[in-house]
PDB file of N, CA and C in Angstrom:
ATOM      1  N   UNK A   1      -9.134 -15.110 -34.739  1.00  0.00           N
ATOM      2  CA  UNK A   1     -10.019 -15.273 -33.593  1.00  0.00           C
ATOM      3  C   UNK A   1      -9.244 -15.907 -32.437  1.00  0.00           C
ATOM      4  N   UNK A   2      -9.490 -15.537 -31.186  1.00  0.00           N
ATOM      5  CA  UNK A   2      -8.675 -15.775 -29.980  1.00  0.00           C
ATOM      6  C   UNK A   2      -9.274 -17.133 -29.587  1.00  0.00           C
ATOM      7  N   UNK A   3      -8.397 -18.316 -29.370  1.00  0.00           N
ATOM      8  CA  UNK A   3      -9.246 -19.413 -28.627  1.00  0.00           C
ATOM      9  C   UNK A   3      -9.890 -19.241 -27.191  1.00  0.00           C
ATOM     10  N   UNK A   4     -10.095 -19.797 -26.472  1.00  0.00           N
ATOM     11  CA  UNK A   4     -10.782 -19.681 -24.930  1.00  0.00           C
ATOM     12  C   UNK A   4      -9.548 -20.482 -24.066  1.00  0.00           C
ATOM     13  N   UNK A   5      -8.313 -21.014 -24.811  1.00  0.00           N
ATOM     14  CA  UNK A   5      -7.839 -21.309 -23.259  1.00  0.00           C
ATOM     15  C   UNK A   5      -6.699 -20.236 -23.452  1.00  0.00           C
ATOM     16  N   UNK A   6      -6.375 -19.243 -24.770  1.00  0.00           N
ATOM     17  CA  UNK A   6      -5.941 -18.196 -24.824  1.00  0.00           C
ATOM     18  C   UNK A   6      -6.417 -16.942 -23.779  1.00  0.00           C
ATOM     19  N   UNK A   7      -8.249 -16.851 -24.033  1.00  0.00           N
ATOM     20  CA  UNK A   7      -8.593 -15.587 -23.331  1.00  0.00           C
ATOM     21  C   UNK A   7      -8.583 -16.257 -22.070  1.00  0.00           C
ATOM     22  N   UNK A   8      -8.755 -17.218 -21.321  1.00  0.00           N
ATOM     23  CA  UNK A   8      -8.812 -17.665 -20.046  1.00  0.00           C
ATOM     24  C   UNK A   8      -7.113 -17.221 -19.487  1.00  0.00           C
ATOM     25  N   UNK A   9      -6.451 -17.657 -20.193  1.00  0.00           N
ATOM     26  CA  UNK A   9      -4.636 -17.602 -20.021  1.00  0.00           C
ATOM     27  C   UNK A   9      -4.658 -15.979 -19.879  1.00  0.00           C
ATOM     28  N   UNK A  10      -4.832 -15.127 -20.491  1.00  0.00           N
ATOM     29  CA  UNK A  10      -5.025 -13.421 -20.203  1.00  0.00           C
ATOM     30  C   UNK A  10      -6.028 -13.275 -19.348  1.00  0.00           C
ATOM     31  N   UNK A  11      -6.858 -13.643 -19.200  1.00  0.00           N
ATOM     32  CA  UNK A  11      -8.076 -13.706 -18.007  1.00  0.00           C
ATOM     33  C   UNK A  11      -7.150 -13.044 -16.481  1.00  0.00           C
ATOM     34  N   UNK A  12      -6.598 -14.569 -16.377  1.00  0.00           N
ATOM     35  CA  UNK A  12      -5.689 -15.153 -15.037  1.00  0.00           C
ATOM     36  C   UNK A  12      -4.551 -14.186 -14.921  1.00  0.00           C
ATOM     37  N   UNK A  13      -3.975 -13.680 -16.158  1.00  0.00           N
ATOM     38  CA  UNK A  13      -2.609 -12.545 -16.331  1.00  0.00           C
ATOM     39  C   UNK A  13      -3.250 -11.028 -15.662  1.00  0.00           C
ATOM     40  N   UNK A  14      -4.385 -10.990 -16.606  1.00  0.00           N
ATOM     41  CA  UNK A  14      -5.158  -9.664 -15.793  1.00  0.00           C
ATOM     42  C   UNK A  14      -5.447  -9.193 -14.511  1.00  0.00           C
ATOM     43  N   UNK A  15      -6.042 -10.550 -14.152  1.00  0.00           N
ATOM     44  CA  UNK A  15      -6.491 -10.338 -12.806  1.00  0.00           C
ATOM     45  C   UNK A  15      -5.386 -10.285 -11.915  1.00  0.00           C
ATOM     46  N   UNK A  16      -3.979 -10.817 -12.088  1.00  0.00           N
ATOM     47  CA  UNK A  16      -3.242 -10.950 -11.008  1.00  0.00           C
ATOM     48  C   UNK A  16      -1.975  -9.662 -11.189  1.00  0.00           C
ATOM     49  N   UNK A  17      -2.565  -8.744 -12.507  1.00  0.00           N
ATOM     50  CA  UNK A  17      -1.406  -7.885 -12.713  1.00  0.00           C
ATOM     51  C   UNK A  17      -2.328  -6.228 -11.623  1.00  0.00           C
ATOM     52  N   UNK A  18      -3.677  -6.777 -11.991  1.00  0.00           N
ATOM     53  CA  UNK A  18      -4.708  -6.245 -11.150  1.00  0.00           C
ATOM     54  C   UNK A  18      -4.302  -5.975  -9.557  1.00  0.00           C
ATOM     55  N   UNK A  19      -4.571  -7.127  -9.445  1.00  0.00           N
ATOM     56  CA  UNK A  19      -4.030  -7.166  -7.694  1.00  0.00           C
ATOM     57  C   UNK A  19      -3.223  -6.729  -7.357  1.00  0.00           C
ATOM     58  N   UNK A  20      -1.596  -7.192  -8.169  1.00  0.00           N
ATOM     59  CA  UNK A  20      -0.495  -6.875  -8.010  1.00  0.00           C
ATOM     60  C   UNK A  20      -0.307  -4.928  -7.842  1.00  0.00           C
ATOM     61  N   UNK A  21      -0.982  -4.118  -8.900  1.00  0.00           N
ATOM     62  CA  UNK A  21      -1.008  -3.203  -9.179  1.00  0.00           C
ATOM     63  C   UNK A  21      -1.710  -2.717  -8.021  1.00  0.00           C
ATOM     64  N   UNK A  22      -3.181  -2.779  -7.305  1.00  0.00           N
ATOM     65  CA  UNK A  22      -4.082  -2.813  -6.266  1.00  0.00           C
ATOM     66  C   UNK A  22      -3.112  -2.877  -5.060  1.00  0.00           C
ATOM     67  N   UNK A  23      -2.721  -3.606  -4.774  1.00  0.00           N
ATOM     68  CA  UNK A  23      -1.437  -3.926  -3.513  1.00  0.00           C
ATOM     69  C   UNK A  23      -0.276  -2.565  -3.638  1.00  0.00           C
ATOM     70  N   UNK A  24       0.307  -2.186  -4.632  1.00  0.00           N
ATOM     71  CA  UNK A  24       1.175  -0.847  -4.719  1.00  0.00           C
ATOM     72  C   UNK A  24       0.785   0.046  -4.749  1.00  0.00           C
ATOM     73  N   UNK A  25      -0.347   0.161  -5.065  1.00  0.00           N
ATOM     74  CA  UNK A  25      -0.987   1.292  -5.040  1.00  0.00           C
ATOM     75  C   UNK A  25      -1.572   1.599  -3.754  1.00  0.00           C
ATOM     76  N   UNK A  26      -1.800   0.606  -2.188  1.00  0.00           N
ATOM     77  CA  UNK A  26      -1.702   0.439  -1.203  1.00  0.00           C
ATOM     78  C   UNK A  26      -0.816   1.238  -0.309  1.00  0.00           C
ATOM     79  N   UNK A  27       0.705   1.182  -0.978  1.00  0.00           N
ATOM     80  CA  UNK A  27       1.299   1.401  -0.178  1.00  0.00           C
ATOM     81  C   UNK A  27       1.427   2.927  -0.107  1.00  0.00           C
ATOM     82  N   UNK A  28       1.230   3.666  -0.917  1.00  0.00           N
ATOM     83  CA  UNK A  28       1.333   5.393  -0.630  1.00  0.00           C
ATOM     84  C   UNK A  28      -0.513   5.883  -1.601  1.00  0.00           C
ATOM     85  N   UNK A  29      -0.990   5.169  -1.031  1.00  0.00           N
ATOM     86  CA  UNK A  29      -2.146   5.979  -1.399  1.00  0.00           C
ATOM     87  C   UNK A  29      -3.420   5.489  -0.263  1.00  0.00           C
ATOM     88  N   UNK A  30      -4.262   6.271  -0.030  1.00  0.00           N
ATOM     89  CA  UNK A  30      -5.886   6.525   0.506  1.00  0.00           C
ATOM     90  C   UNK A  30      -7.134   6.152   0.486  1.00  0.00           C
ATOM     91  N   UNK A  31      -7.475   5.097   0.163  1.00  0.00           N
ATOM     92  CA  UNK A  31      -9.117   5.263  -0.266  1.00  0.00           C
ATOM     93  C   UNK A  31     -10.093   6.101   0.194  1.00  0.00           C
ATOM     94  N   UNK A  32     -10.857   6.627  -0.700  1.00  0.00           N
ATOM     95  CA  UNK A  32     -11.583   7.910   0.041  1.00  0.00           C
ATOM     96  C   UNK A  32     -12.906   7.499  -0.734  1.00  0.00           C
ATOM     97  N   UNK A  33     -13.680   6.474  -0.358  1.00  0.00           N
ATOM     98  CA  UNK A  33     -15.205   6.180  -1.425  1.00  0.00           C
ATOM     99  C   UNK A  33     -14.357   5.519  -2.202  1.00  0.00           C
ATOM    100  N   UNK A  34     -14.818   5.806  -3.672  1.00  0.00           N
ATOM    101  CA  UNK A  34     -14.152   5.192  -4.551  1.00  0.00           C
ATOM    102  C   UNK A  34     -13.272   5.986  -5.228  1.00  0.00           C
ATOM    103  N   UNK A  35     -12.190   6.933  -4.898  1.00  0.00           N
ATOM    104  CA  UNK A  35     -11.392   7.502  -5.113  1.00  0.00           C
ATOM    105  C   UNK A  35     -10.021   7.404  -4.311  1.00  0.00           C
ATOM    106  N   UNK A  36      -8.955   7.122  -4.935  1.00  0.00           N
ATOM    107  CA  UNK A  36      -7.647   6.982  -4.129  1.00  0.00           C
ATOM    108  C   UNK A  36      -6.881   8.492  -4.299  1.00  0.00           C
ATOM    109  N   UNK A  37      -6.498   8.359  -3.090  1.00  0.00           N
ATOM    110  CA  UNK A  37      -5.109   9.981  -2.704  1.00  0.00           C
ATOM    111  C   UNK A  37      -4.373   9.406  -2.213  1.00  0.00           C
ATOM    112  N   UNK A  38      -3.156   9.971  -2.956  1.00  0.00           N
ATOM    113  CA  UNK A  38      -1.952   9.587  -2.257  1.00  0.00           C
ATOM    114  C   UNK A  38      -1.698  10.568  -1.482  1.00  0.00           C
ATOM    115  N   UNK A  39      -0.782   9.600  -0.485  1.00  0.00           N
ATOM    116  CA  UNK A  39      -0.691  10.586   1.080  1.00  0.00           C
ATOM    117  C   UNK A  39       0.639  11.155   0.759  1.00  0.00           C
ATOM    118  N   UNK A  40       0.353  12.740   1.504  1.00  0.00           N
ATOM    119  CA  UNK A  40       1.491  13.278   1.975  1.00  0.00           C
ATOM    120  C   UNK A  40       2.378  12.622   2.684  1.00  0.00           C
ATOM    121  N   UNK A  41       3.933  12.440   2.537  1.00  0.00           N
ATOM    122  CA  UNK A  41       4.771  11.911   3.556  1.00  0.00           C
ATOM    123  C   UNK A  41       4.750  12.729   4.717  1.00  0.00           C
ATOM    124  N   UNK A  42       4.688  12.640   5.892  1.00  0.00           N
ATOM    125  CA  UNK A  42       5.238  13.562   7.192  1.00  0.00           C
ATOM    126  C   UNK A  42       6.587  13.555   7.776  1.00  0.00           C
ATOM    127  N   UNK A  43       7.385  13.763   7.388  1.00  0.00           N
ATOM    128  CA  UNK A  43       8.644  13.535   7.818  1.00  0.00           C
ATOM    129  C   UNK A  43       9.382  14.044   9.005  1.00  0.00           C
ATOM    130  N   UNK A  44       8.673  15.384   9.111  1.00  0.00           N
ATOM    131  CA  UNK A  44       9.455  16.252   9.889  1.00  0.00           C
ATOM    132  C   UNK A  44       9.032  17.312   9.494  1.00  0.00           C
ATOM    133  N   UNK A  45       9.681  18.981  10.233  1.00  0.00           N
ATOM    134  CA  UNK A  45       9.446  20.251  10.549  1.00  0.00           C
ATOM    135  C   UNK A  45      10.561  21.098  10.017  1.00  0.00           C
ATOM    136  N   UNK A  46      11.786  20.328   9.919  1.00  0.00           N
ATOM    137  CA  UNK A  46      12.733  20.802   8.956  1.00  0.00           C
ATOM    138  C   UNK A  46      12.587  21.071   7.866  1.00  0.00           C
ATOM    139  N   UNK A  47      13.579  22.167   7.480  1.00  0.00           N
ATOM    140  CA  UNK A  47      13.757  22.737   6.052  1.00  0.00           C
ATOM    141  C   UNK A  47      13.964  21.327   5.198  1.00  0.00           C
ATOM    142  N   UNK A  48      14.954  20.771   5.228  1.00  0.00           N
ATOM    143  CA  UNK A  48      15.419  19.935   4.346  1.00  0.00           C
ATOM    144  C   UNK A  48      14.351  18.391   4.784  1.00  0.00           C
ATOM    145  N   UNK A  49      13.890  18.494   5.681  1.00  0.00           N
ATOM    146  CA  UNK A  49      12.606  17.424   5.428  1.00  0.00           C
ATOM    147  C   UNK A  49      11.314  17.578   4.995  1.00  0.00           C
ATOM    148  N   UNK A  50      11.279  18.975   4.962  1.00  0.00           N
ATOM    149  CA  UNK A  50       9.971  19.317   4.268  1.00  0.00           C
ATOM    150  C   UNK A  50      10.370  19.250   2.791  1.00  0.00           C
ATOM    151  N   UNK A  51      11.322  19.446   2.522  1.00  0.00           N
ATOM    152  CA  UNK A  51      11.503  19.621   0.875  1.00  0.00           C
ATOM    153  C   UNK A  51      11.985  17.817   0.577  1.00  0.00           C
ATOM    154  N   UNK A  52      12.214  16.939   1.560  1.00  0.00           N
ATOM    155  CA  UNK A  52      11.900  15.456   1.215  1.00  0.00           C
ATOM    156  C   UNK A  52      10.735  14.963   0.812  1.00  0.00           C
ATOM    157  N   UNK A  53       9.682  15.990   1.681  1.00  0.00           N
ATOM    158  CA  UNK A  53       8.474  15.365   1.334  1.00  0.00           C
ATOM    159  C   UNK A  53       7.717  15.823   0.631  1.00  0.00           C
ATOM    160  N   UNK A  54       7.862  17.127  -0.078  1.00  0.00           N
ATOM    161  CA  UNK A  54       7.536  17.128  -1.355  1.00  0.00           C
ATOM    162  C   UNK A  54       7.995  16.657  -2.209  1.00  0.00           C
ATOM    163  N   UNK A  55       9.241  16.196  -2.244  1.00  0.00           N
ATOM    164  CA  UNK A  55       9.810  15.561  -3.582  1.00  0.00           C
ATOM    165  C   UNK A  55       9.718  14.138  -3.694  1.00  0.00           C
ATOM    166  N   UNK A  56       9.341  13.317  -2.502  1.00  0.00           N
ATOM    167  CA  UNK A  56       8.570  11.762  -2.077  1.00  0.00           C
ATOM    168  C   UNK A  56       6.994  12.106  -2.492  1.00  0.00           C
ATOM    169  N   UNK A  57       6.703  12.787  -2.201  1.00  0.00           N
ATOM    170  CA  UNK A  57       5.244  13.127  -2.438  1.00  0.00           C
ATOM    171  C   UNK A  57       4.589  13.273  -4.183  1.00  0.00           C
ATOM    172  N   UNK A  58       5.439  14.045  -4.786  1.00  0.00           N
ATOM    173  CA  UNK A  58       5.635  14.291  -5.970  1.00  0.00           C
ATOM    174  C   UNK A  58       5.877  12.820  -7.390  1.00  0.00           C
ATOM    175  N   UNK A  59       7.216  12.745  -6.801  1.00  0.00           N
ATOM    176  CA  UNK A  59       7.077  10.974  -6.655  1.00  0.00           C
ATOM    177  C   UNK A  59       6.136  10.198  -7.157  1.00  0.00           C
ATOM    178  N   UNK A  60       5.452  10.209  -5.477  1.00  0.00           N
ATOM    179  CA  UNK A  60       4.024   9.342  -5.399  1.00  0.00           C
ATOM    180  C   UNK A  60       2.945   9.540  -6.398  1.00  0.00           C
ATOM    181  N   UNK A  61       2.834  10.651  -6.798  1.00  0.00           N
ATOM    182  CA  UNK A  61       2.006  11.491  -7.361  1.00  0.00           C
ATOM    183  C   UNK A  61       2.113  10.521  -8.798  1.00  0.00           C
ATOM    184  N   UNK A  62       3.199  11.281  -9.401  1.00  0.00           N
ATOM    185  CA  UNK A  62       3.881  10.203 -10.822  1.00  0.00           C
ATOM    186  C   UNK A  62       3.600   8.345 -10.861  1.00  0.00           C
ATOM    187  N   UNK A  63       4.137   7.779  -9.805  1.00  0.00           N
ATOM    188  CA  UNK A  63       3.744   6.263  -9.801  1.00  0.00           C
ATOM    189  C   UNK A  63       2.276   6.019  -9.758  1.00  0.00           C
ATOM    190  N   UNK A  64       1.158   6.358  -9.227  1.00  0.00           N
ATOM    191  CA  UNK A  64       0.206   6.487  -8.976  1.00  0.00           C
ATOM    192  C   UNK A  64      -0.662   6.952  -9.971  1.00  0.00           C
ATOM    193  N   UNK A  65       0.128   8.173 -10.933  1.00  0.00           N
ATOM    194  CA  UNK A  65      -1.049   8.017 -11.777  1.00  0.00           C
ATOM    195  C   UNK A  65      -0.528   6.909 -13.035  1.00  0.00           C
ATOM    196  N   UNK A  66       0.606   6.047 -13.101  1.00  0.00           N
ATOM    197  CA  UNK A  66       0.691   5.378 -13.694  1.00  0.00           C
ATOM    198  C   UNK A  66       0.416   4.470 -13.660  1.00  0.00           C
ATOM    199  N   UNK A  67       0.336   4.246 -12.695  1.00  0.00           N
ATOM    200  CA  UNK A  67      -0.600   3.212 -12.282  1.00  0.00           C
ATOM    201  C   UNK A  67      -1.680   2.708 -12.272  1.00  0.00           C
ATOM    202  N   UNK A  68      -2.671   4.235 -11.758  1.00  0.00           N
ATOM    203  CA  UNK A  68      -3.923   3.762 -12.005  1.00  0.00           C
ATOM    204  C   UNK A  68      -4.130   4.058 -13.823  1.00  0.00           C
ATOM    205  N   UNK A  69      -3.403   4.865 -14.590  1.00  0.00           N
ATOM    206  CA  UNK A  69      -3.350   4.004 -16.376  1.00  0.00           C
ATOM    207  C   UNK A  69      -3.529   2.428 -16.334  1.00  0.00           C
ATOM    208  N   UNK A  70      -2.536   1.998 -16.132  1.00  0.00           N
ATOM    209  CA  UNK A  70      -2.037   0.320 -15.700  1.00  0.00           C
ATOM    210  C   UNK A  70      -2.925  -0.171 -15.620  1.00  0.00           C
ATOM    211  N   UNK A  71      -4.084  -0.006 -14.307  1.00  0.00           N
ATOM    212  CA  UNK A  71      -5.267  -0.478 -13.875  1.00  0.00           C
ATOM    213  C   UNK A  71      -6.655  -0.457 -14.288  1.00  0.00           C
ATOM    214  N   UNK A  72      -6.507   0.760 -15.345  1.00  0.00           N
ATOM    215  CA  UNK A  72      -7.821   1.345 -16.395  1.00  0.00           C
ATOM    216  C   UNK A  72      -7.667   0.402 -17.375  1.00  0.00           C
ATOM    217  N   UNK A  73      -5.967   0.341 -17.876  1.00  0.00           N
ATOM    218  CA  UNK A  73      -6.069  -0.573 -19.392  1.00  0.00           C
ATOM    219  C   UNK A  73      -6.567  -1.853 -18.652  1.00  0.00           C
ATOM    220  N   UNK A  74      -6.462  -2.549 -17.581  1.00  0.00           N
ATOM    221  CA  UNK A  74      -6.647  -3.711 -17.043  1.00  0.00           C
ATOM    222  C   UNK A  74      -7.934  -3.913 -17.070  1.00  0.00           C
ATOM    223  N   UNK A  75      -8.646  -3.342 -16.114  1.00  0.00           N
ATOM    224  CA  UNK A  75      -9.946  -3.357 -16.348  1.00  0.00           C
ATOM    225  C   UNK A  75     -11.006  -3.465 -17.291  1.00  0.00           C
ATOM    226  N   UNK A  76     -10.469  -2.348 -18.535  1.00  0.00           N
ATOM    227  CA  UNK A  76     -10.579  -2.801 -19.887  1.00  0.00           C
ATOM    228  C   UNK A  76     -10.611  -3.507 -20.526  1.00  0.00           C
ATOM    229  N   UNK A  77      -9.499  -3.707 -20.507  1.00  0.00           N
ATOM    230  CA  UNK A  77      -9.252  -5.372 -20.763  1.00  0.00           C
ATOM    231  C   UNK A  77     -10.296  -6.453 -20.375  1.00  0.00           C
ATOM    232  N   UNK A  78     -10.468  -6.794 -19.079  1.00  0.00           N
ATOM    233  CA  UNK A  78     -11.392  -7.393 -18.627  1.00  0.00           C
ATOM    234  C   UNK A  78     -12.811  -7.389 -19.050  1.00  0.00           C
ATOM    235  N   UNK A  79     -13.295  -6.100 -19.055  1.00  0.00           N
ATOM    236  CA  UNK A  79     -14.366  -5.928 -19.406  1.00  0.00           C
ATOM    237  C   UNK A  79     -14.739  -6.180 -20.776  1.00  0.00           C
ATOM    238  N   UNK A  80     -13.652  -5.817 -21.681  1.00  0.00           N
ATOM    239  CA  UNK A  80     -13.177  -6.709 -23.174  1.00  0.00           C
ATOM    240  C   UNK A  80     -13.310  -8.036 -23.363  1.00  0.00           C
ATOM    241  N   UNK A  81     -13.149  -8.471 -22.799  1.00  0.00           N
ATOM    242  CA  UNK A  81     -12.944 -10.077 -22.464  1.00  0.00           C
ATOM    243  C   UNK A  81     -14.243 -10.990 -22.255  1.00  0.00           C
ATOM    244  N   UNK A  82     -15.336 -10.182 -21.179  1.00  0.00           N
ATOM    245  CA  UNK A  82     -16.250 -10.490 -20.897  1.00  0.00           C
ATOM    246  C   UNK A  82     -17.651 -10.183 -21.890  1.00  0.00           C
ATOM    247  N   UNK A  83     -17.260  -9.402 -22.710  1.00  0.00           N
ATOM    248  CA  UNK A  83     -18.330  -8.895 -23.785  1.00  0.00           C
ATOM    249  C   UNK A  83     -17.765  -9.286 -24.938  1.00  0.00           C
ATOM    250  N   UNK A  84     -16.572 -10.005 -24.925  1.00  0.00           N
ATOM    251  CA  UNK A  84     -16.238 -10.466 -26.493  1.00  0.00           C
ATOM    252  C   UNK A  84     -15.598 -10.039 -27.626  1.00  0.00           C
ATOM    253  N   UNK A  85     -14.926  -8.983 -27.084  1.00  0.00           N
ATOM    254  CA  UNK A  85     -14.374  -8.058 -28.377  1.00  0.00           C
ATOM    255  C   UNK A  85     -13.007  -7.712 -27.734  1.00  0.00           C
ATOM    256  N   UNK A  86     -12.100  -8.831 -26.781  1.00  0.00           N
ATOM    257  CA  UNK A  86     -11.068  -8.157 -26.850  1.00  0.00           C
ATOM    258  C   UNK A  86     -10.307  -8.783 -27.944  1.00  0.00           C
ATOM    259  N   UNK A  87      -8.786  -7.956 -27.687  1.00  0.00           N
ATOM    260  CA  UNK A  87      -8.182  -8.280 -28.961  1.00  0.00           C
ATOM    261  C   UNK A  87      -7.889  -7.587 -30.075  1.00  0.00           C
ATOM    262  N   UNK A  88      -9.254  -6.755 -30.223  1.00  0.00           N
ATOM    263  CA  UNK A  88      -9.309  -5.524 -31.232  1.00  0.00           C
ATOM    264  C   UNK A  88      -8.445  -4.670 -31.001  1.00  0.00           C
ATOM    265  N   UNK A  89      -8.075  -4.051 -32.259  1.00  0.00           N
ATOM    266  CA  UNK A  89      -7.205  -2.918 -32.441  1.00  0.00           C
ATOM    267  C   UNK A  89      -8.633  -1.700 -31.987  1.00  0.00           C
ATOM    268  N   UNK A  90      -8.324  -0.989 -30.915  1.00  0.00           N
ATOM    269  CA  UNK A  90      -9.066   0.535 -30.626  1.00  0.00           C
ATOM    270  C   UNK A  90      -8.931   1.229 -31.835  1.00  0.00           C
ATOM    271  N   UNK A  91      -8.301   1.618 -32.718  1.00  0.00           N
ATOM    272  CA  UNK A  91      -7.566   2.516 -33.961  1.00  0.00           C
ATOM    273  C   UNK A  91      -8.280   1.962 -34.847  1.00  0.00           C
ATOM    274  N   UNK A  92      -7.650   0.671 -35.362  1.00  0.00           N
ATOM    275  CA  UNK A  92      -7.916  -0.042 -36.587  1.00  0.00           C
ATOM    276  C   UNK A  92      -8.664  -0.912 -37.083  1.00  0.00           C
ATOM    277  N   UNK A  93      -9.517  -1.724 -35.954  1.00  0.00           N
ATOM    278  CA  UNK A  93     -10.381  -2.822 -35.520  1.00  0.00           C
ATOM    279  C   UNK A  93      -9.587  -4.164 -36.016  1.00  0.00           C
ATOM    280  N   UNK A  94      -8.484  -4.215 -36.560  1.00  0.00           N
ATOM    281  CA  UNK A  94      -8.067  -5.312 -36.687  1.00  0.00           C
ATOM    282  C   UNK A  94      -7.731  -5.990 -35.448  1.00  0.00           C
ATOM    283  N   UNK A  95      -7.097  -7.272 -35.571  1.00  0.00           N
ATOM    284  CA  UNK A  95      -7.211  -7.996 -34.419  1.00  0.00           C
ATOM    285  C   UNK A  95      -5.543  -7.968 -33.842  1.00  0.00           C
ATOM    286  N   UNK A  96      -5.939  -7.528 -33.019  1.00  0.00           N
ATOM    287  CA  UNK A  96      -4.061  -7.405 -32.144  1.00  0.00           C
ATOM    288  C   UNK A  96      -3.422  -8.972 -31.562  1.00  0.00           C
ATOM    289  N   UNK A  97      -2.343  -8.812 -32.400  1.00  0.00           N
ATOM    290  CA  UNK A  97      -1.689 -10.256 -32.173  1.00  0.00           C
ATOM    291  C   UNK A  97      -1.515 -10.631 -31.508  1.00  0.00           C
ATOM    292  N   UNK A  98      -1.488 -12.158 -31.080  1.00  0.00           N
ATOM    293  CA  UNK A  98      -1.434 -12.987 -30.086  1.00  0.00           C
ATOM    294  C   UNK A  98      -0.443 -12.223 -29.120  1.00  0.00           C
ATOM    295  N   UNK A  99       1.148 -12.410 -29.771  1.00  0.00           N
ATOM    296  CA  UNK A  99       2.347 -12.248 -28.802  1.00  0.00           C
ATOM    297  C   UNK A  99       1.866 -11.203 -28.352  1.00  0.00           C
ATOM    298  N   UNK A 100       1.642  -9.551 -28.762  1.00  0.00           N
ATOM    299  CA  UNK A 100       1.685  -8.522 -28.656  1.00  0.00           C
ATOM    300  C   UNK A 100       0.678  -8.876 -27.049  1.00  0.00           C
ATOM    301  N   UNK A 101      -0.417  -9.413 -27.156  1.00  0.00           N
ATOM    302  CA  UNK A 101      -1.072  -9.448 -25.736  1.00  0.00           C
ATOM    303  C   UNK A 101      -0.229 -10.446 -24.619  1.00  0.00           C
ATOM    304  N   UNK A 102      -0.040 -11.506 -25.502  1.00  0.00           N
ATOM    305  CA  UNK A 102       1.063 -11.926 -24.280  1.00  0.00           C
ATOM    306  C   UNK A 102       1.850 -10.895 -23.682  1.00  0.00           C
ATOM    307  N   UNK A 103       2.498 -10.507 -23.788  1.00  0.00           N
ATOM    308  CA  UNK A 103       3.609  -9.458 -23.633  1.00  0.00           C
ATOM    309  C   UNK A 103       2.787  -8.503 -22.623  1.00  0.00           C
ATOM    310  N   UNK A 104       1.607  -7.907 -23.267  1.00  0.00           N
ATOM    311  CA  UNK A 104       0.817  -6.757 -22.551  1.00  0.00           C
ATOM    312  C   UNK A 104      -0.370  -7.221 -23.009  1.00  0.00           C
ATOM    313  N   UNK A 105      -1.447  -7.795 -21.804  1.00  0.00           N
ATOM    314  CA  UNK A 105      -2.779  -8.422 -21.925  1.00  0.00           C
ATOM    315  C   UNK A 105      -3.536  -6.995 -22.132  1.00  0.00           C
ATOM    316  N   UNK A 106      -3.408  -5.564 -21.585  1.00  0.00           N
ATOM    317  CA  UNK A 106      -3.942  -4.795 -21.592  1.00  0.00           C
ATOM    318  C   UNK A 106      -3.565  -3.443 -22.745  1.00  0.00           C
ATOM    319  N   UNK A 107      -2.963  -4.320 -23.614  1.00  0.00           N
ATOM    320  CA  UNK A 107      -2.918  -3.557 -25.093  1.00  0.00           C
ATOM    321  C   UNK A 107      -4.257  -3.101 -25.299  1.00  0.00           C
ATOM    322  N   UNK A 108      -4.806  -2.325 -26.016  1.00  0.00           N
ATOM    323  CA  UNK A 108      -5.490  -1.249 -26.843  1.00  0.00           C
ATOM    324  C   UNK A 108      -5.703  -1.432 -28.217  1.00  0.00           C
ATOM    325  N   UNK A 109      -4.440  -1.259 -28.163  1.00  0.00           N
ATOM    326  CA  UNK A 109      -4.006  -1.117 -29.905  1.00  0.00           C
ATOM    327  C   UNK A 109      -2.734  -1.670 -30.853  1.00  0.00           C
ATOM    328  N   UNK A 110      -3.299  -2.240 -32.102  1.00  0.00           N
ATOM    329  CA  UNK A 110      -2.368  -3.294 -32.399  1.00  0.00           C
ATOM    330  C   UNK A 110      -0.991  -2.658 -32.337  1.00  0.00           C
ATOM    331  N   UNK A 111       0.112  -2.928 -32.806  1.00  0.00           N
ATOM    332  CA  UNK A 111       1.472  -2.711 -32.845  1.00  0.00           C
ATOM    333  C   UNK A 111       1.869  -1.865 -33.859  1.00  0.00           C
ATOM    334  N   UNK A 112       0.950  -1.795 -34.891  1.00  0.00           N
ATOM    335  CA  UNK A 112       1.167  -1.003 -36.070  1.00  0.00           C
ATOM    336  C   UNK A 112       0.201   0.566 -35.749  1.00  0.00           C
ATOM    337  N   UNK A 113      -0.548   0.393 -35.115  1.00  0.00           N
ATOM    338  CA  UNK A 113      -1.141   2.015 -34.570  1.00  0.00           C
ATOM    339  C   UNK A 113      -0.477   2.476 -33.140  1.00  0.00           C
ATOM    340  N   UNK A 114       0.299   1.541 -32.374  1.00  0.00           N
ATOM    341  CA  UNK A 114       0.935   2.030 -31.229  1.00  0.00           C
ATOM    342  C   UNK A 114       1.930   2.764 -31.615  1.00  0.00           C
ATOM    343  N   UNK A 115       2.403   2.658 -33.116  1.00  0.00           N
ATOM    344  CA  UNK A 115       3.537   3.003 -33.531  1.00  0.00           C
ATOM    345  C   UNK A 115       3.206   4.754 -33.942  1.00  0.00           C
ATOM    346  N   UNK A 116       2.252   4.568 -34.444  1.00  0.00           N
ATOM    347  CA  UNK A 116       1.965   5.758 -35.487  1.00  0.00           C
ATOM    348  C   UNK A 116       1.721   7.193 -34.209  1.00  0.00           C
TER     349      UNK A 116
END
C-alpha cells in the first residue's frame, strides 16, 4: 500500500511533468477547442524549403503525438491518484513498485508485464 506523503510526492511529479509537457507542446502546436494541431512550418516558396517543411512538420507530427501519450499516461495517473487505485498493475492488478513509479509516476503497468 502506497503511503500519502508517497502519493502526494507523485502528485507534485505529475503535475509539473504535466505542465512541463503542456509548455512543449506550445511550442509547435494549435489549440483548436479542445483539440491541439500542430502547425505547418512556413518557410518559404522554394523547392528545398518546402521539402524543410515537410520534414520539420513531420517531425512535429512524431514529438507531439508522443507527447500527448506522455500527457494521457499523466492524467491517468492523476485521475488514479484521486480515486485511489493508483499504483496498480493495468495487466496484473498487482501493485507496481515504489522505485518503478519514482522513475515514471505515469507507469501503467508493473515491470514484469511491461516486459512481456
Amino acid at each position: 500500500m502506497l503511503d500519502e506523503k508517497f502519493l502526494k510526492a507523485r502528485k507534485a511529479d505529475l503535475k509539473q511533468s504535466k505542465l512541463r509537457i503542456e509548455k512543449e507542446l506550445e511550442k509547435f502546436t494549435k489549440t483548436q477547442g479542445k483539440t491541439r494541431k500542430t502547425v505547418f512550418p512556413e518557410i518559404g516558396d522554394k523547392e528545398d524549403e518546402s521539402a524543410q517543411e515537410v520534414e520539420m512538420y513531420e517531425s512535429a507530427l512524431s514529438i507531439e503525438k508522443s507527447l500527448n501519450q506522455r500527457l494521457k499516461d499523466i492524467e491517468n495517473a492523476l485521475d488514479k491518484i484521486e480515486k485511489g487505485n493508483y499504483g496498480k498493475c493495468e495487466i496484473c492488478g498487482r501493485e507496481i513498485d515504489k522505485e518503478r513509479l519514482e522513475a515514471y509516476p505515469g507507469a501503467r503497468s508493473c515491470l514484469k508485464c511491461s516486459q512481456k
